[in-house]
C-alpha atoms as a PDB file:
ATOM      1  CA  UNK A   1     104.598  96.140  97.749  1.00  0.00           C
ATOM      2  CA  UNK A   2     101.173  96.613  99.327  1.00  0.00           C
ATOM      3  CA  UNK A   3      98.149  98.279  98.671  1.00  0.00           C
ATOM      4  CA  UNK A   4      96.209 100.353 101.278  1.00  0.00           C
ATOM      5  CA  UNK A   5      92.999 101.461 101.346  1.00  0.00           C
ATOM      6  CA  UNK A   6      92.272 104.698 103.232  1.00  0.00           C
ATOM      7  CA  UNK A   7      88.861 106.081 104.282  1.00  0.00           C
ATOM      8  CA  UNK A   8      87.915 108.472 106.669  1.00  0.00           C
ATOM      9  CA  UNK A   9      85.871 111.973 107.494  1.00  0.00           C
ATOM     10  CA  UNK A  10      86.892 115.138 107.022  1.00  0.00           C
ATOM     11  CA  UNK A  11      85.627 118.247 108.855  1.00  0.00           C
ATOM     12  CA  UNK A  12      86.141 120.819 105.870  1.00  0.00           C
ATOM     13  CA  UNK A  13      84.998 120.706 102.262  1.00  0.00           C
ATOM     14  CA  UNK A  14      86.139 118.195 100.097  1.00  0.00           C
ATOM     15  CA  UNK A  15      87.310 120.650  97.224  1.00  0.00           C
ATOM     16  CA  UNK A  16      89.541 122.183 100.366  1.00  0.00           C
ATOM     17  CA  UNK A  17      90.551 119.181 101.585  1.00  0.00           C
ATOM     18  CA  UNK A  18      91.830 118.131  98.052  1.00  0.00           C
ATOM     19  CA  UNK A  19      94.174 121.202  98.278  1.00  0.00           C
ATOM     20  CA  UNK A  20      95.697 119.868 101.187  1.00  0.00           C
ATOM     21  CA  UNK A  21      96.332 116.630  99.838  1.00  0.00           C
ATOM     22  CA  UNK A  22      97.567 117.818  96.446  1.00  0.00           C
ATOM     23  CA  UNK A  23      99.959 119.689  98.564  1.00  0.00           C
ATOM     24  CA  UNK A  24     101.393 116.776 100.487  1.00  0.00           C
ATOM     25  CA  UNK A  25     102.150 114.997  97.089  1.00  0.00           C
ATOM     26  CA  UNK A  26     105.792 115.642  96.645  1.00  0.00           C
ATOM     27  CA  UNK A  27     106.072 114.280 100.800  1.00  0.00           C
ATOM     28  CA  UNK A  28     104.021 111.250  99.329  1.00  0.00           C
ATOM     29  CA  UNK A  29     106.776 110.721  96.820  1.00  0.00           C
ATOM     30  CA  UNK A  30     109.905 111.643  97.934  1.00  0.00           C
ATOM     31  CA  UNK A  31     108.257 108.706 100.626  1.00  0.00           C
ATOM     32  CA  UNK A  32     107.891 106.141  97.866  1.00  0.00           C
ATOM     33  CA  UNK A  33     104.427 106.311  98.385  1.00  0.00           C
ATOM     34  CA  UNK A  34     101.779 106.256  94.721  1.00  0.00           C
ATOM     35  CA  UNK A  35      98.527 107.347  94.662  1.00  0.00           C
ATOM     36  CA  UNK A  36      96.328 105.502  92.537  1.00  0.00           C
ATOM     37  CA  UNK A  37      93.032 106.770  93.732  1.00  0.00           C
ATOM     38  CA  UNK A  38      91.552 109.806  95.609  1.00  0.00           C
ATOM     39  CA  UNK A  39      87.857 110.885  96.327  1.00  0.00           C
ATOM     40  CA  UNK A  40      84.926 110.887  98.129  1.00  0.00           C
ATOM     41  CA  UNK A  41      81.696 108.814  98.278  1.00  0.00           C
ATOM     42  CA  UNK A  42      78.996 109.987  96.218  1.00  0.00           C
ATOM     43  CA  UNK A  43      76.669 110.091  98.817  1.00  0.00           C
ATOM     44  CA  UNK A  44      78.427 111.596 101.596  1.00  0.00           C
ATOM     45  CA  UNK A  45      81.658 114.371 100.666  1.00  0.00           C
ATOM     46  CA  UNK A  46      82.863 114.299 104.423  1.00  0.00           C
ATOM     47  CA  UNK A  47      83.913 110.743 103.844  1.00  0.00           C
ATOM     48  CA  UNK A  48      86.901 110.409 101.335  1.00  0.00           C
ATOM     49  CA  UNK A  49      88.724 107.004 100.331  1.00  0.00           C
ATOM     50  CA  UNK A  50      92.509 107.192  99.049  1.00  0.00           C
ATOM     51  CA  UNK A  51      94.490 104.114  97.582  1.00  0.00           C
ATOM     52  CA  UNK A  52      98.083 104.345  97.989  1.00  0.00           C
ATOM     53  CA  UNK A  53     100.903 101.431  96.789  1.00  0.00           C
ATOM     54  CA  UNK A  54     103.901 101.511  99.328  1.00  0.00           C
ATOM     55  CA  UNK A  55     106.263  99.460 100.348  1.00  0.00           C
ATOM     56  CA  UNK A  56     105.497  98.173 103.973  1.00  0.00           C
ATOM     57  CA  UNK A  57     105.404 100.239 106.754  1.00  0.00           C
ATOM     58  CA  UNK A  58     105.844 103.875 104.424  1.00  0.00           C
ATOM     59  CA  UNK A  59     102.284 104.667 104.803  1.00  0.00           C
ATOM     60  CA  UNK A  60     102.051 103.878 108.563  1.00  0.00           C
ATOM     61  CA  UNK A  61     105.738 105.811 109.055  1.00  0.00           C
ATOM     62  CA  UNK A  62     104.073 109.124 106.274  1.00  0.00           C
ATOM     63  CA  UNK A  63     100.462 109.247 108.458  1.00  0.00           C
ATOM     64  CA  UNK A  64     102.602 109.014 111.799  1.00  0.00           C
ATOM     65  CA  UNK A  65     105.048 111.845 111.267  1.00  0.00           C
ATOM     66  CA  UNK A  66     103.110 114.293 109.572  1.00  0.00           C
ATOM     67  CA  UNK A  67     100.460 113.260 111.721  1.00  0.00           C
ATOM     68  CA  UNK A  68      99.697 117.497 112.369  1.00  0.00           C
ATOM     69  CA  UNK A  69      99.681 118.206 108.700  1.00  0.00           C
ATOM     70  CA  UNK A  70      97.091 115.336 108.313  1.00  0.00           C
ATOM     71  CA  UNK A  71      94.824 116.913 110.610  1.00  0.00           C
ATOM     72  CA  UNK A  72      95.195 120.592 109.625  1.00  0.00           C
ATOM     73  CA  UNK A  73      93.186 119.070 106.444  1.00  0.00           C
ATOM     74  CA  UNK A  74      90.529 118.181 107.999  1.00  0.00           C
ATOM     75  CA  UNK A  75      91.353 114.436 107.816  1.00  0.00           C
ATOM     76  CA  UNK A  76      89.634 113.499 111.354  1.00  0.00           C
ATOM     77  CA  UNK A  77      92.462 110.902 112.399  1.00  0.00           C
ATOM     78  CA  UNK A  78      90.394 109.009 114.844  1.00  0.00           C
ATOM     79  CA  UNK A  79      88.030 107.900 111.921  1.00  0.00           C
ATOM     80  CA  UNK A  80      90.666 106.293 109.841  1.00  0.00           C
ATOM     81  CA  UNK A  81      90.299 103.244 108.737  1.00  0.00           C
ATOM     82  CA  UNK A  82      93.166 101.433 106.943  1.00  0.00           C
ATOM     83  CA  UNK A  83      92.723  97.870 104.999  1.00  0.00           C
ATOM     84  CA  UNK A  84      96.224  96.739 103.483  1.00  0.00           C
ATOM     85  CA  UNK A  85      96.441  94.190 100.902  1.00  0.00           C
ATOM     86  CA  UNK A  86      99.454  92.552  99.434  1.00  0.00           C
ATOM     87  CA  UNK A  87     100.289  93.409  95.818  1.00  0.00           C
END
């Protein structure tokens, strides 16, 4: 099992955003994918951080095929950045 840490910028309103990603939950897991933690910074709501526990390589293989849904958020894919820690 593995922990990753996900931040990156998003282009539309957080409280939007959060639609979209409630939306994508059942994808998340039917994937085997938890989510322990969503939000964004309190300084700055066009950053966002989520924590997700996966198995390895489920979060790489989720982001990578829905890849268009992702971005239709306003999850700017180019700013991700992904720290993974073991569990």
């Amino acid at each position: 099992m593995e922990t990753y840490i996900v931040s990156f910028e998003i282009t539309k309103p957080y409280d939007e955003w959060l639609i979209h990603f409630e939306q994508s939950r059942p994808g998340l897991e039917a994937a085997d994918i938890a989510v322990l933690f969503r939000g964004p910074r309190t300084d700055d709501e066009s950053r966002v951080c989520v924590i997700l526990q996966a198995l390895a390589g489920k979060v790489d293989k989720f982001m990578e095929v829905n890849a268009p849904m992702i971005a239709e958020s306003g999850h700017v894919l180019e700013s991700t950045v992904v720290d993974v820690y073991k569990s």
